[in-house]
Every structure is written in structure tokens, then in C-alpha cells.
C-alpha atoms as a PDB file:
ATOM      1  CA  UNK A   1      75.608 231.725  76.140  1.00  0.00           C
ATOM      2  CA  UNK A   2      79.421 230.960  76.721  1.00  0.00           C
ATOM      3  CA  UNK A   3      81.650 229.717  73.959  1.00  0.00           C
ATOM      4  CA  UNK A   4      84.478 227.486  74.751  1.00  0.00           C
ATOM      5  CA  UNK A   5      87.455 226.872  72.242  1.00  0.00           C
ATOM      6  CA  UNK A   6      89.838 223.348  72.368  1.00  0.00           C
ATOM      7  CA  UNK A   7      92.958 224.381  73.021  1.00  0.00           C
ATOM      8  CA  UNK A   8      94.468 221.271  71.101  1.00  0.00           C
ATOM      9  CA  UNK A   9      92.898 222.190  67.893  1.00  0.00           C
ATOM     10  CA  UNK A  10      90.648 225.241  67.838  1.00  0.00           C
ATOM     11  CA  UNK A  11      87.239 224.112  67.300  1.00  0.00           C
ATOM     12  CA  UNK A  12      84.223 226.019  68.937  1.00  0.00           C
ATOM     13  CA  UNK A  13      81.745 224.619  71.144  1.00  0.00           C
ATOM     14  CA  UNK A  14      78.342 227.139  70.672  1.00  0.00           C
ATOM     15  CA  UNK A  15      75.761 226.163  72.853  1.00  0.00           C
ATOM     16  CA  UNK A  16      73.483 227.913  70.446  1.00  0.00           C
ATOM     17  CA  UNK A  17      74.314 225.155  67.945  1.00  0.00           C
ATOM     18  CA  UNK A  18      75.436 221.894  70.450  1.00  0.00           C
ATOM     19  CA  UNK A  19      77.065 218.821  69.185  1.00  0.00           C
ATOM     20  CA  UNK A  20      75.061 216.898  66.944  1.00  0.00           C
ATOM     21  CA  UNK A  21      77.420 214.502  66.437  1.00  0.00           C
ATOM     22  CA  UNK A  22      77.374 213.596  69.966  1.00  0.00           C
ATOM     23  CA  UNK A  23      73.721 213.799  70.695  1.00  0.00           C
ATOM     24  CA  UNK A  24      74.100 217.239  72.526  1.00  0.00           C
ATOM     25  CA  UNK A  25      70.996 219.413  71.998  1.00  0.00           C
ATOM     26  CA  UNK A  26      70.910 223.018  70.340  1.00  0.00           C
ATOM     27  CA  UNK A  27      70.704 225.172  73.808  1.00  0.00           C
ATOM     28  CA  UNK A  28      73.307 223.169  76.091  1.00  0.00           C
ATOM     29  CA  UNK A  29      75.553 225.429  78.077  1.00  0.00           C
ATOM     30  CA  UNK A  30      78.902 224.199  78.006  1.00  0.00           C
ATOM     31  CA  UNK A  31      78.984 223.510  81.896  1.00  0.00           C
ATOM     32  CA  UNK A  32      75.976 221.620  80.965  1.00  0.00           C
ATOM     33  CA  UNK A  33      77.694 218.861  78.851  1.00  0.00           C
ATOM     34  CA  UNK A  34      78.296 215.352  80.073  1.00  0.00           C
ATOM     35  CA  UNK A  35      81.759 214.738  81.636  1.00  0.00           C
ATOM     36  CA  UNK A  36      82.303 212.434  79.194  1.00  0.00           C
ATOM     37  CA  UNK A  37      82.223 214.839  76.473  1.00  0.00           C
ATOM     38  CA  UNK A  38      84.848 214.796  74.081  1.00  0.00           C
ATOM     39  CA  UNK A  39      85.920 217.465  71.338  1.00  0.00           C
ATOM     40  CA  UNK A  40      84.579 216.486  67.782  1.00  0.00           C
ATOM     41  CA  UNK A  41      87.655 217.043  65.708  1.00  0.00           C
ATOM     42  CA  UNK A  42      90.384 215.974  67.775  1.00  0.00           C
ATOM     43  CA  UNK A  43      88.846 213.831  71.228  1.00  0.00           C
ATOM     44  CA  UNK A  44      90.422 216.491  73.650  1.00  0.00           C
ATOM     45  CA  UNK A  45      88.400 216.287  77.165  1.00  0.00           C
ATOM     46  CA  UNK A  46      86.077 219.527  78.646  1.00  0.00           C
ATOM     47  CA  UNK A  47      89.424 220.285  80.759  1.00  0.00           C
ATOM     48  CA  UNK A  48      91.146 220.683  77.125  1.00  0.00           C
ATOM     49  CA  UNK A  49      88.555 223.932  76.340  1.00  0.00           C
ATOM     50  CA  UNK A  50      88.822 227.852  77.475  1.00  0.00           C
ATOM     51  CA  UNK A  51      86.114 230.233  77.520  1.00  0.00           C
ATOM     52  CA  UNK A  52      86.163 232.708  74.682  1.00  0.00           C
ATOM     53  CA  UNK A  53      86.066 236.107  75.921  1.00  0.00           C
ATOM     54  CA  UNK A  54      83.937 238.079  73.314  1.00  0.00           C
END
């Protein structure tokens, strides 16, 4: 599965782990998140993230 990084502040989204803090269940592809979705750290939208090219 696709990581994504915020490009505000660097965290990680892994789908392999979610978003606990938001309710987001181990397994959720990133496309797969609710619109609403915000970044845990810093509150930056989805449009704020960029796949990580591994």
C-alpha cells in the first residue's frame, strides 16, 4: 500500500498502520480516507500530502 507524506510537516500516513487518533482503521488506503481527513500533527488537508515514491 501507498504512503503519503504532509508536505507542511513531514508526517507519514501508512495505511498499514491508519490513524488511530482519528478513528481510521489499520488497512485504509490513503485514497480511501474521508475527505475530511486532516493530518495528525499539524491539521494540513489530503490535498496537503504527496505520495512517497519507494
Amino acid at each position: 500500500m501507498e504512503k503519503y507524506r504532509c508536505i507542511l510537516c513531514g508526517y507519514v500516513y501508512d495505511p498499514v498502520l491508519g490513524d488511530s487518533d482519528s478513528d481510521i482503521a489499520p488497512g485504509t488506503a490513503f485514497k480511501d480516507l474521508p475527505d475530511d481527513w486532516v493530518c495528525p500533527l499539524c491539521s494540513a488537508g489530503k490535498e496537503d500530502f504527496e505520495l512517497i515514491e519507494e
